[in-house]
PDB file of N, CA and C in Angstrom:
ATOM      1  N   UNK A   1       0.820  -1.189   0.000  1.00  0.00           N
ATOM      2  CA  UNK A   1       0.000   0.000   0.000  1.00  0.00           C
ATOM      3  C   UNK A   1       0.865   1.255   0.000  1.00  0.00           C
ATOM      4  N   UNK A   2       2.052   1.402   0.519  1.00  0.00           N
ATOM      5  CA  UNK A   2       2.732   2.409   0.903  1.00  0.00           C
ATOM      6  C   UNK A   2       3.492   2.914  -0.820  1.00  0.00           C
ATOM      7  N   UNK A   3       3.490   2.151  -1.955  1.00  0.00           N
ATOM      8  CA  UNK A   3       4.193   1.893  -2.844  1.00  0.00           C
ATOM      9  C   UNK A   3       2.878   2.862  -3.080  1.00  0.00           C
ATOM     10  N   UNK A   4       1.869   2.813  -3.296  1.00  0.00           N
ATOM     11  CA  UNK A   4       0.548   3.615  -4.245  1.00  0.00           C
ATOM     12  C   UNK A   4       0.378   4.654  -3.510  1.00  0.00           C
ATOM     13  N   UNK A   5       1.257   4.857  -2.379  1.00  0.00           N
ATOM     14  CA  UNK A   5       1.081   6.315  -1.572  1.00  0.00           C
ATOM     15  C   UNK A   5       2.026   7.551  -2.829  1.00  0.00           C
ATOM     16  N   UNK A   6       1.154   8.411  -3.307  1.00  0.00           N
ATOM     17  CA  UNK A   6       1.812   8.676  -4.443  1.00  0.00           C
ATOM     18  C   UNK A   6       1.023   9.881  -4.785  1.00  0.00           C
ATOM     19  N   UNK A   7       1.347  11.298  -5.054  1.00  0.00           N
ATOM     20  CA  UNK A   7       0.800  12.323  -5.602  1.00  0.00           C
ATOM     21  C   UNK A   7       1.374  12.753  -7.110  1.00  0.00           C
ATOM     22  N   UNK A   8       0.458  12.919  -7.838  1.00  0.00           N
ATOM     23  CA  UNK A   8       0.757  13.627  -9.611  1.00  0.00           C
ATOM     24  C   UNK A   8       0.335  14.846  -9.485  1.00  0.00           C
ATOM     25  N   UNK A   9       1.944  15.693  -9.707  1.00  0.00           N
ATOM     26  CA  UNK A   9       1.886  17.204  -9.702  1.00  0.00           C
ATOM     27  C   UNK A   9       1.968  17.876 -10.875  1.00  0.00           C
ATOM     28  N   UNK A  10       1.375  18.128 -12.129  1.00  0.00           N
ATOM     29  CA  UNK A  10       1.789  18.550 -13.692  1.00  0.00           C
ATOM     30  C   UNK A  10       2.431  17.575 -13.891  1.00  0.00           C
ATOM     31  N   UNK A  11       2.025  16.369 -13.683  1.00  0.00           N
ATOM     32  CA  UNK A  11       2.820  14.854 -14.642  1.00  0.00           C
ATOM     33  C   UNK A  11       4.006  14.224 -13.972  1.00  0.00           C
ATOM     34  N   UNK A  12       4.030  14.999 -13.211  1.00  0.00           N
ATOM     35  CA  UNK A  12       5.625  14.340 -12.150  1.00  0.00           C
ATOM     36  C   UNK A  12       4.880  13.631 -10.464  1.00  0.00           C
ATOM     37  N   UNK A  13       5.344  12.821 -10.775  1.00  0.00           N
ATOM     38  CA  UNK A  13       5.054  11.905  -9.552  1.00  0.00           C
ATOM     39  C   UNK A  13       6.152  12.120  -8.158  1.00  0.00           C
ATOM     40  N   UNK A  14       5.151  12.029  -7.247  1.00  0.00           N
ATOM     41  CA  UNK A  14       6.039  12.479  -6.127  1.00  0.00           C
ATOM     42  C   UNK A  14       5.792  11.529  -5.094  1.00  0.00           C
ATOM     43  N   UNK A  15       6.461  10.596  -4.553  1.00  0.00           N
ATOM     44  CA  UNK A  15       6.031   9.456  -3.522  1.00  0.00           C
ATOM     45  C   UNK A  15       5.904  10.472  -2.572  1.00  0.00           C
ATOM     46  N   UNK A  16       4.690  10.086  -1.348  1.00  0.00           N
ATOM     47  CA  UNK A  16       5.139  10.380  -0.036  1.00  0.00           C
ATOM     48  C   UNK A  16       5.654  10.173   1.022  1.00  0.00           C
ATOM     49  N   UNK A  17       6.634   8.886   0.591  1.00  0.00           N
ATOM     50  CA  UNK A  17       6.968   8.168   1.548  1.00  0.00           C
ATOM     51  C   UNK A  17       8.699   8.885   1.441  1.00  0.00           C
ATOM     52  N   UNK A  18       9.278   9.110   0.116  1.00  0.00           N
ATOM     53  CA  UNK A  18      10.225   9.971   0.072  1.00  0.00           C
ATOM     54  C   UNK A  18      10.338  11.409   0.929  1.00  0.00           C
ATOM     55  N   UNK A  19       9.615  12.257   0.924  1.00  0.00           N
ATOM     56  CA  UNK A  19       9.521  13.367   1.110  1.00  0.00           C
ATOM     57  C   UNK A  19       8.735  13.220   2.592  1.00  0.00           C
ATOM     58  N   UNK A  20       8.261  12.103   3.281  1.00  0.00           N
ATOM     59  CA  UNK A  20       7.857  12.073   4.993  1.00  0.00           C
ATOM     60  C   UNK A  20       9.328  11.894   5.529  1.00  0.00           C
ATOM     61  N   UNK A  21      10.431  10.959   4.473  1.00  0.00           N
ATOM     62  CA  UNK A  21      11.764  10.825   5.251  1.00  0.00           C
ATOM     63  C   UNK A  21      12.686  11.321   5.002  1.00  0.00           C
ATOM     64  N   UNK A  22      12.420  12.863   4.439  1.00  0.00           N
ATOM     65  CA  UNK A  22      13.057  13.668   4.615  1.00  0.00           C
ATOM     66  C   UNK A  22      13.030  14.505   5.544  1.00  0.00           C
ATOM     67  N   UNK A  23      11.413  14.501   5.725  1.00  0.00           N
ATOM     68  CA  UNK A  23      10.942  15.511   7.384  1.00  0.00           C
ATOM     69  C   UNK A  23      11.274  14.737   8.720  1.00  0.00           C
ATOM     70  N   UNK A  24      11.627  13.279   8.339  1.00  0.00           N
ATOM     71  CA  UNK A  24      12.010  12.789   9.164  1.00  0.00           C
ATOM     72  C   UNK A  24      13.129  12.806  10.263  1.00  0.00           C
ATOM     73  N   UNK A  25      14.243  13.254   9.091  1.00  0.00           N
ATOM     74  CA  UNK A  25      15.593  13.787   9.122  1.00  0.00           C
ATOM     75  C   UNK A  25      15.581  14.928   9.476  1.00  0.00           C
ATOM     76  N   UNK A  26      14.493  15.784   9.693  1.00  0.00           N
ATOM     77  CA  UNK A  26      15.125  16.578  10.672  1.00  0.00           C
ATOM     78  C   UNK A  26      15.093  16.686  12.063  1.00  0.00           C
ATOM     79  N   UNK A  27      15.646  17.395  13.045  1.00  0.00           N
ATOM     80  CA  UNK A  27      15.748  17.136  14.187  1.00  0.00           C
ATOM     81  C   UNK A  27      14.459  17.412  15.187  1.00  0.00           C
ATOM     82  N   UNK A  28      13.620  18.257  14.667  1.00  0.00           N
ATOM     83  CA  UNK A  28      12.802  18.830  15.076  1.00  0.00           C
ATOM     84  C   UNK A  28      11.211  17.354  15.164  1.00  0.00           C
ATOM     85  N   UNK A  29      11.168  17.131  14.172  1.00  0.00           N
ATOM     86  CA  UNK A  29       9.775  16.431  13.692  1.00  0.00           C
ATOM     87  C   UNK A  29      10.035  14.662  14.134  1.00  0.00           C
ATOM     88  N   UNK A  30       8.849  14.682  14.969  1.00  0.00           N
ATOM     89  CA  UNK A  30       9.187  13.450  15.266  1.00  0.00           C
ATOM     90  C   UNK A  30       7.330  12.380  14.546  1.00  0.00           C
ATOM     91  N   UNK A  31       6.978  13.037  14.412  1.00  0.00           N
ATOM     92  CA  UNK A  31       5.815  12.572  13.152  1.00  0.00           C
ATOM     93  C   UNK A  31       5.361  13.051  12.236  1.00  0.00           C
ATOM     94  N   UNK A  32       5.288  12.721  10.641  1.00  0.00           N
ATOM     95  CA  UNK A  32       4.800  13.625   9.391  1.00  0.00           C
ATOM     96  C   UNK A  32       4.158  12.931   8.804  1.00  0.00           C
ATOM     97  N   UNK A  33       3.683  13.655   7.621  1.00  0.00           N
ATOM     98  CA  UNK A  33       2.619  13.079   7.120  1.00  0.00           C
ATOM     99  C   UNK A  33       2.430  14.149   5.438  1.00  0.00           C
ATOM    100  N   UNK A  34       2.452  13.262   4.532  1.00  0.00           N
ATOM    101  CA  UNK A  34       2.190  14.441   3.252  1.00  0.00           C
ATOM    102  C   UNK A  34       0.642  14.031   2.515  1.00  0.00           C
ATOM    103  N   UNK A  35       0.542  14.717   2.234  1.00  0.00           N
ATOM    104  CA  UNK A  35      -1.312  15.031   1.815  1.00  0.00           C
ATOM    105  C   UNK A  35      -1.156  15.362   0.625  1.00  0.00           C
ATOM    106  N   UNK A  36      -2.193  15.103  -0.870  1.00  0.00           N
ATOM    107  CA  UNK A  36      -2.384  15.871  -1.358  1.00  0.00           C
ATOM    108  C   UNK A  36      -3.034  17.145  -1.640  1.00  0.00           C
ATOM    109  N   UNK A  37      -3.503  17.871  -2.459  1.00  0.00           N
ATOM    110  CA  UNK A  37      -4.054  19.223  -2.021  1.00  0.00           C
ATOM    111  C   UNK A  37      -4.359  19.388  -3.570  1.00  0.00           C
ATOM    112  N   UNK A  38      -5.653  19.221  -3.236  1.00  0.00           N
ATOM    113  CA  UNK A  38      -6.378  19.309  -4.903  1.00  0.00           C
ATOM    114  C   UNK A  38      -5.745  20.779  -5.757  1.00  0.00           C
ATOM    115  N   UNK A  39      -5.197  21.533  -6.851  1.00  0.00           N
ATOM    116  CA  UNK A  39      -4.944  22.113  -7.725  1.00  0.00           C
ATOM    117  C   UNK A  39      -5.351  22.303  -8.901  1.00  0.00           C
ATOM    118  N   UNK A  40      -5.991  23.347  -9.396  1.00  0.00           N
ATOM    119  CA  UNK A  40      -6.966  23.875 -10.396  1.00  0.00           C
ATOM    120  C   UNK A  40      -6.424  22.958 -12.062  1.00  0.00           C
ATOM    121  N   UNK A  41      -4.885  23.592 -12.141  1.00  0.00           N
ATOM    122  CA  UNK A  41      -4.032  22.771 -13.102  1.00  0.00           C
ATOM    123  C   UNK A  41      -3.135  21.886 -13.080  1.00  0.00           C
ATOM    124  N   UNK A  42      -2.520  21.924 -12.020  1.00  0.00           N
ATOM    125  CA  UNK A  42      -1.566  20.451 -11.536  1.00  0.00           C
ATOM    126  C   UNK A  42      -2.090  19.938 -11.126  1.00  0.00           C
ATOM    127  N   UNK A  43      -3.322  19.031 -10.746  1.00  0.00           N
ATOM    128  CA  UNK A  43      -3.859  18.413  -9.944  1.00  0.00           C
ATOM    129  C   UNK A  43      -3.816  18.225  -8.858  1.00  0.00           C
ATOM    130  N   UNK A  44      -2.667  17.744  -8.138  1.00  0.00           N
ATOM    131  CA  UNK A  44      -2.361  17.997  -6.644  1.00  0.00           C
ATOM    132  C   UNK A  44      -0.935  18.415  -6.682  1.00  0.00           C
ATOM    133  N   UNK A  45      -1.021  18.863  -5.258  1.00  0.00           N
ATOM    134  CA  UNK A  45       0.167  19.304  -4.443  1.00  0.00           C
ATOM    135  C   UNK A  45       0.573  18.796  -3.253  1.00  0.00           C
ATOM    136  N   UNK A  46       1.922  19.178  -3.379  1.00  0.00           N
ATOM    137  CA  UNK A  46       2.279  17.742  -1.659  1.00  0.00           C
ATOM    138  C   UNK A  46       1.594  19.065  -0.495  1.00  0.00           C
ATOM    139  N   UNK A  47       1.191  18.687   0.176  1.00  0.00           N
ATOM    140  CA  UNK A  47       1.767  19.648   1.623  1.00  0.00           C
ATOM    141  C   UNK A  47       1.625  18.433   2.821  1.00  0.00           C
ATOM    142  N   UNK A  48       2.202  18.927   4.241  1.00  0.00           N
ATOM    143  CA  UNK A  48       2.787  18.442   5.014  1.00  0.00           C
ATOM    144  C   UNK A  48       1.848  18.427   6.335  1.00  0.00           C
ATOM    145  N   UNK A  49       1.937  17.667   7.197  1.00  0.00           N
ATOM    146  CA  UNK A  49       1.347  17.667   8.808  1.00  0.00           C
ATOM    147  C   UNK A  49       2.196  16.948   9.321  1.00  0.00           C
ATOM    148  N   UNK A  50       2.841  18.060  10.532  1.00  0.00           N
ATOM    149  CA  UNK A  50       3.892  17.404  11.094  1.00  0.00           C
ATOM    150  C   UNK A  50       3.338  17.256  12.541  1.00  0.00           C
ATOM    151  N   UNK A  51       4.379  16.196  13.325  1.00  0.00           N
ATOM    152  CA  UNK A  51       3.963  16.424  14.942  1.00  0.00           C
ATOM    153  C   UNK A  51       5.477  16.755  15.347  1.00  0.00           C
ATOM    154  N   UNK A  52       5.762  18.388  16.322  1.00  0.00           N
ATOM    155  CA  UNK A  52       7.024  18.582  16.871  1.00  0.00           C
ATOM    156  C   UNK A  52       7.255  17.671  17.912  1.00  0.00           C
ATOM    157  N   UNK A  53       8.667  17.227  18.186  1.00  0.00           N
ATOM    158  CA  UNK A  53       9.175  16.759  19.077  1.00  0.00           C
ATOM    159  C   UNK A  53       8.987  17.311  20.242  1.00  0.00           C
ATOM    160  N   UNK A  54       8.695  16.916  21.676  1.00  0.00           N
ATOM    161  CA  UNK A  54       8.901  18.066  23.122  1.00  0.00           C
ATOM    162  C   UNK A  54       9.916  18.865  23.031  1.00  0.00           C
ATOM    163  N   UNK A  55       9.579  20.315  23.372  1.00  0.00           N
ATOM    164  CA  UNK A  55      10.591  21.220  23.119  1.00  0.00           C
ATOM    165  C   UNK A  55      11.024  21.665  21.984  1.00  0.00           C
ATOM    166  N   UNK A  56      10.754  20.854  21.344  1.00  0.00           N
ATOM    167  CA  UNK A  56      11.412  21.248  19.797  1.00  0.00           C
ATOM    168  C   UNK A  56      10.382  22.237  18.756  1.00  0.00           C
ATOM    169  N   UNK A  57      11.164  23.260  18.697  1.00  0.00           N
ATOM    170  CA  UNK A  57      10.870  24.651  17.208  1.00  0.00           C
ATOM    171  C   UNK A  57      11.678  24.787  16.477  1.00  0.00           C
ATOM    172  N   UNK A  58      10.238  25.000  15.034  1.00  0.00           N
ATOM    173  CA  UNK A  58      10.244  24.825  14.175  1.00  0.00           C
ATOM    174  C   UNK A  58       9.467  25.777  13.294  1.00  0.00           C
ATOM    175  N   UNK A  59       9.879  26.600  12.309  1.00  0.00           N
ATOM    176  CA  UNK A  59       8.948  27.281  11.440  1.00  0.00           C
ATOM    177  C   UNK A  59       8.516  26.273   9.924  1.00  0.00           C
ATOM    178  N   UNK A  60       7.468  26.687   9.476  1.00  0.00           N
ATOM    179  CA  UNK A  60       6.735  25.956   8.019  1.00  0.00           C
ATOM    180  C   UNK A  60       7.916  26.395   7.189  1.00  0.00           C
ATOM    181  N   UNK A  61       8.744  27.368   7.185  1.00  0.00           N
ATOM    182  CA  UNK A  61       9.965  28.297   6.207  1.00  0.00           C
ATOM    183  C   UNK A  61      10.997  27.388   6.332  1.00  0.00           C
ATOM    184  N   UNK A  62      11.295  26.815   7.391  1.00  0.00           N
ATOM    185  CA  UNK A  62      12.310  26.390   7.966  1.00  0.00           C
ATOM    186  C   UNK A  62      12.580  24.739   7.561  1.00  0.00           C
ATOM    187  N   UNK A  63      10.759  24.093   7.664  1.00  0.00           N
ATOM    188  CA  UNK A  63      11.097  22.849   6.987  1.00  0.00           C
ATOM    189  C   UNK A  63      10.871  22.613   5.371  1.00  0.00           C
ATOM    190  N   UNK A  64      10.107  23.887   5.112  1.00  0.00           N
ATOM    191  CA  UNK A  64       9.476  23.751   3.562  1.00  0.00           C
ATOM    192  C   UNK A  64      11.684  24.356   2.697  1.00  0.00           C
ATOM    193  N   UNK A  65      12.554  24.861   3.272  1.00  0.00           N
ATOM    194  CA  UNK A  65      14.288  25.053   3.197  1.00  0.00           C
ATOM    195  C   UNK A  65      14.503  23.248   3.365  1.00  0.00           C
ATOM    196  N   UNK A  66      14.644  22.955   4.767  1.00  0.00           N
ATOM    197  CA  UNK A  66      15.255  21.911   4.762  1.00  0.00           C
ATOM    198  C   UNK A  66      14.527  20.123   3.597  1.00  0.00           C
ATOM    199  N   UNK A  67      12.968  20.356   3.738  1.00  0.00           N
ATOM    200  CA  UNK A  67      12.866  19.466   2.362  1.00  0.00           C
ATOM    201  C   UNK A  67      13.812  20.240   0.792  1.00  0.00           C
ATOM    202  N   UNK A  68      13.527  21.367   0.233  1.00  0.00           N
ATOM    203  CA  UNK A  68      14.209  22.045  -0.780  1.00  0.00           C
ATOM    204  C   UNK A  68      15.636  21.183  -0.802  1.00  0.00           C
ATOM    205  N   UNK A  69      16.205  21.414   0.299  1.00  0.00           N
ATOM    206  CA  UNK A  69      17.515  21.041   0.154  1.00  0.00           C
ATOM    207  C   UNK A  69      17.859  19.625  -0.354  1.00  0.00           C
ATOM    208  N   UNK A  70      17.222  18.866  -0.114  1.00  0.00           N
ATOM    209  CA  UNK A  70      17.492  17.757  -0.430  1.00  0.00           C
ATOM    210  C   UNK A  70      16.372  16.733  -1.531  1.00  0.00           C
ATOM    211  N   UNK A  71      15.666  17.465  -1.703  1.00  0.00           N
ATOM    212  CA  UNK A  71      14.260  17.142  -3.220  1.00  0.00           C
ATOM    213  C   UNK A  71      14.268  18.128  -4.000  1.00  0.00           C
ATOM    214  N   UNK A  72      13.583  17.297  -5.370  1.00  0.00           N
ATOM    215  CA  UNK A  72      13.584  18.635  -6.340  1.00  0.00           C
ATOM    216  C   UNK A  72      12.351  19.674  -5.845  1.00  0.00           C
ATOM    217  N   UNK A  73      12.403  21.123  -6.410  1.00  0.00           N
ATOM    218  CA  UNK A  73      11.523  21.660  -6.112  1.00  0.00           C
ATOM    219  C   UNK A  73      10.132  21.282  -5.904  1.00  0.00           C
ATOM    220  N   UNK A  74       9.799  20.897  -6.781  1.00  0.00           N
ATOM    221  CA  UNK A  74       8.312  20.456  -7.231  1.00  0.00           C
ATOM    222  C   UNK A  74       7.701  19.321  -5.923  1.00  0.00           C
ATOM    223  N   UNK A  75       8.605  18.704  -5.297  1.00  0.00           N
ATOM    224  CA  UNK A  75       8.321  17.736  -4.160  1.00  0.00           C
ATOM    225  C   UNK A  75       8.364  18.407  -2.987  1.00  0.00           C
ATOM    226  N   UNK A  76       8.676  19.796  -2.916  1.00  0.00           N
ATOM    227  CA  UNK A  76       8.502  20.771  -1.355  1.00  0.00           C
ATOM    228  C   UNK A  76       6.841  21.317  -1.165  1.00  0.00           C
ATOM    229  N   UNK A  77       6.922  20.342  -0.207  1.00  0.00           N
ATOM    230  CA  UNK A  77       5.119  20.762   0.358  1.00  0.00           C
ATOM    231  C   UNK A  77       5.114  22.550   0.423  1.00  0.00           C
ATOM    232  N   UNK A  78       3.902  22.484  -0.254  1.00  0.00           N
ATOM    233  CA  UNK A  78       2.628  24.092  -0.711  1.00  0.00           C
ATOM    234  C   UNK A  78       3.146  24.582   0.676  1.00  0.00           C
ATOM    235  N   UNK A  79       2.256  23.576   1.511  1.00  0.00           N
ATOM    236  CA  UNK A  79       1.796  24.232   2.817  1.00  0.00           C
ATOM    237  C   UNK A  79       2.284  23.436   3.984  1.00  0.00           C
ATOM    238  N   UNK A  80       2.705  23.334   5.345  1.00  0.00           N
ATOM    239  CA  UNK A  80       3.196  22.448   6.657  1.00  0.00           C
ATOM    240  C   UNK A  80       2.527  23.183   7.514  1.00  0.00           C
ATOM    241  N   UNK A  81       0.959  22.117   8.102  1.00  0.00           N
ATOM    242  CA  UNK A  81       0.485  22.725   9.253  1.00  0.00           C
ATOM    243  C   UNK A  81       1.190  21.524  10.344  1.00  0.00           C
ATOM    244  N   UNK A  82       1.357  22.042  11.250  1.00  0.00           N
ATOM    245  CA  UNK A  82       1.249  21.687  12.739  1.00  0.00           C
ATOM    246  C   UNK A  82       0.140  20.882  13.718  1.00  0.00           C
ATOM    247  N   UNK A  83       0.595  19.535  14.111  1.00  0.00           N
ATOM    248  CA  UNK A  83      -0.378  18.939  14.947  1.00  0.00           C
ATOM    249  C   UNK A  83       0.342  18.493  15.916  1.00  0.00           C
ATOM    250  N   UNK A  84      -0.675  18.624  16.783  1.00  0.00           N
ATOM    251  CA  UNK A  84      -0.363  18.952  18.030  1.00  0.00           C
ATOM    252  C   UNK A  84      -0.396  17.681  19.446  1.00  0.00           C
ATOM    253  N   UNK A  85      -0.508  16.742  18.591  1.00  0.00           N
ATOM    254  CA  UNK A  85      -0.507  15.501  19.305  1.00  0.00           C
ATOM    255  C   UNK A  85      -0.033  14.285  18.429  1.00  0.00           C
ATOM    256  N   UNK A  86      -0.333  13.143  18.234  1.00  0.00           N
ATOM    257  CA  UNK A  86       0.321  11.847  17.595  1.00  0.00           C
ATOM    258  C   UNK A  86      -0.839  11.994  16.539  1.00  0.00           C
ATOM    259  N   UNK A  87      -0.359  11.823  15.094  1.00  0.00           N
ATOM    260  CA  UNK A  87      -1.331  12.150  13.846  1.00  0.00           C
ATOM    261  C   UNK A  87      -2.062  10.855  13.996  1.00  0.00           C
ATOM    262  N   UNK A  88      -3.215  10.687  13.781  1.00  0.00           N
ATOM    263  CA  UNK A  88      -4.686  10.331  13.449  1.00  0.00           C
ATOM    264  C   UNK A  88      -4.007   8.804  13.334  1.00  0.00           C
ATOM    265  N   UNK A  89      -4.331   7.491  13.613  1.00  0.00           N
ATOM    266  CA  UNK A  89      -3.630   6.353  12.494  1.00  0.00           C
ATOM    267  C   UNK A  89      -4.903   5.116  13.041  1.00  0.00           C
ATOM    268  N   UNK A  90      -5.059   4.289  11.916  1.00  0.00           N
ATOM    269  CA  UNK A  90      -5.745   3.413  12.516  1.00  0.00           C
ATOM    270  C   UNK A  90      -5.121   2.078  12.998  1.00  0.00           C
ATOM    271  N   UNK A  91      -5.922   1.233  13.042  1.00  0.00           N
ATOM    272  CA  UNK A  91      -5.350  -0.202  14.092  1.00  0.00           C
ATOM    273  C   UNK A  91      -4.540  -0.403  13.744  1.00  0.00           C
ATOM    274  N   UNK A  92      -4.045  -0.312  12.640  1.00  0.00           N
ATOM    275  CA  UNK A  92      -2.922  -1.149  11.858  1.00  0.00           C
ATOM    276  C   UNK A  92      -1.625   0.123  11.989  1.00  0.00           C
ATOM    277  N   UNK A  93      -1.942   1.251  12.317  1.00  0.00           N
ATOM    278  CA  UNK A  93      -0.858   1.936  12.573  1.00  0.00           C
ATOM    279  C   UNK A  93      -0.548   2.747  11.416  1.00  0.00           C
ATOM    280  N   UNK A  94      -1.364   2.626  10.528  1.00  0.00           N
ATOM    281  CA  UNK A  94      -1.350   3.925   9.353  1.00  0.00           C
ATOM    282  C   UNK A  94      -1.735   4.555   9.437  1.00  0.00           C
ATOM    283  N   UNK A  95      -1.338   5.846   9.164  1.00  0.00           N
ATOM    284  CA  UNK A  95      -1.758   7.775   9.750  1.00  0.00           C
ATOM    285  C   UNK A  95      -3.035   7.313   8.397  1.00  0.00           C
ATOM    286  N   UNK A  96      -4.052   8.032   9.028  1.00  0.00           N
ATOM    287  CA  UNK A  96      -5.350   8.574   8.504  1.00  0.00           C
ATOM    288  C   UNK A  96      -5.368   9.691   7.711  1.00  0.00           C
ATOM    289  N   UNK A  97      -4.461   9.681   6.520  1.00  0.00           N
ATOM    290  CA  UNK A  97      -4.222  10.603   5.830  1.00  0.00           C
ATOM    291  C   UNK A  97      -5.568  11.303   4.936  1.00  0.00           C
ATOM    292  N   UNK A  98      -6.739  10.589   5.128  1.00  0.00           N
ATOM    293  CA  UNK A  98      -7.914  11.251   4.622  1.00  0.00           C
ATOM    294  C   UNK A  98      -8.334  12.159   5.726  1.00  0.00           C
ATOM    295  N   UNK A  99      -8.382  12.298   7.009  1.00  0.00           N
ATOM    296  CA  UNK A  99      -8.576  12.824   8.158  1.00  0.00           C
ATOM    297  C   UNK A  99      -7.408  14.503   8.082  1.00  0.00           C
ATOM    298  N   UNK A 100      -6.645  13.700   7.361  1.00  0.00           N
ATOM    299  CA  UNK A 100      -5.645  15.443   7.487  1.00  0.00           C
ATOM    300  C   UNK A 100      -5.532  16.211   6.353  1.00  0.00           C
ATOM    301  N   UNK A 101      -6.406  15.292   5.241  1.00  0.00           N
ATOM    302  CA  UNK A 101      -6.841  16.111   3.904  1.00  0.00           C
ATOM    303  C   UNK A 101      -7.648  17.231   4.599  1.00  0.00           C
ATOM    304  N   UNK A 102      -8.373  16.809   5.283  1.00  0.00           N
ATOM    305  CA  UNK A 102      -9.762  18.207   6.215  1.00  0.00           C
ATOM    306  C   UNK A 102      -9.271  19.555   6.426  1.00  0.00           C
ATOM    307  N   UNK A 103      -7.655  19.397   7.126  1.00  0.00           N
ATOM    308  CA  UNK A 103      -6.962  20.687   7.239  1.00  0.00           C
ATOM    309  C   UNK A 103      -6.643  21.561   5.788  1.00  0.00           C
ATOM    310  N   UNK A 104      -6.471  20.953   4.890  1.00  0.00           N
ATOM    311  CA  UNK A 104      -6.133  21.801   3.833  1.00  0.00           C
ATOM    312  C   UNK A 104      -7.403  22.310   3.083  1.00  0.00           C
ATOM    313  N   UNK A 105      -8.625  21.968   3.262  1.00  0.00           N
ATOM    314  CA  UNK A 105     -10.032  22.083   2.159  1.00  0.00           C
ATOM    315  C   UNK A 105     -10.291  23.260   2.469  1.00  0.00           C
ATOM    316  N   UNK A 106     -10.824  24.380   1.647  1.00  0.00           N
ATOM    317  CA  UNK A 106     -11.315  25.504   1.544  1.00  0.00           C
ATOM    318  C   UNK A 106     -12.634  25.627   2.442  1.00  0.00           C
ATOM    319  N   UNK A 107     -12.627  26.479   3.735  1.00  0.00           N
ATOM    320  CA  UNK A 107     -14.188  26.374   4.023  1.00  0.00           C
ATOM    321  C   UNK A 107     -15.114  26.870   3.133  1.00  0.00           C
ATOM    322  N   UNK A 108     -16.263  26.161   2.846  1.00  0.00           N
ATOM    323  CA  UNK A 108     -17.701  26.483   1.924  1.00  0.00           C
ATOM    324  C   UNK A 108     -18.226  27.411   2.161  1.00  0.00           C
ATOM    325  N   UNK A 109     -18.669  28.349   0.978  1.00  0.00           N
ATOM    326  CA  UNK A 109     -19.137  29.557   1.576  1.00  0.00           C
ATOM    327  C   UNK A 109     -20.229  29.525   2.164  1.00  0.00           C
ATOM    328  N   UNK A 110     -20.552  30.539   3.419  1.00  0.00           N
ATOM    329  CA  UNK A 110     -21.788  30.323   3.780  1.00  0.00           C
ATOM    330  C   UNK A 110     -23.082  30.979   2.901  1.00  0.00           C
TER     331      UNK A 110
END
């Protein structure tokens, strides 16, 4: 399953399992998670939900630099929100990555 974990950005494929272990690597993030993010003409976009380590800061600038550094552009998450406890996962221990699509959706107008 983790092999079809996979976003198409303008025709370029971007695993998310690459680009979670890069957020992995840094010192700060001790759980991530990449989402897609529906796009008008690229279809999707990576962005990120991380969980900080105790004590540990971190800006969205700071990890959206440290992925850059080491992926091509096009694989640096849009957007990196912040969660604030152990991300969503079910029995089996896979993050509920439909659950953290919710953070990125446009609220509906009223």
């Amino acid at each position: 399953d983790r092999a079809k974990d996979m976003l198409i950005r303008g025709g370029e494929n971007i695993y998310c399992v690459e680009v979670e272990n890069v957020l992995y690597d840094h010192p700060a993030i001790m759980d991530a998670a990449i989402v897609g993010v529906p796009h008008r003409t690229l279809g999707e976009e990576p962005a990120a939900v991380v969980t900080l380590k105790p004590g540990a800061e971190v800006t969205e600038q700071e990890l959206r630099a440290h992925v850059a550094e080491h992926l091509a552009a096009f694989k640096v998450p849009i957007a990196v929100k912040f969660w604030h406890e152990t991300l969503p996962r079910n029995a089996n221990g896979k993050i509920l990555k439909n659950e953290l699509k919710k953070l990125f959706e446009e609220p509906a107008d009223a």
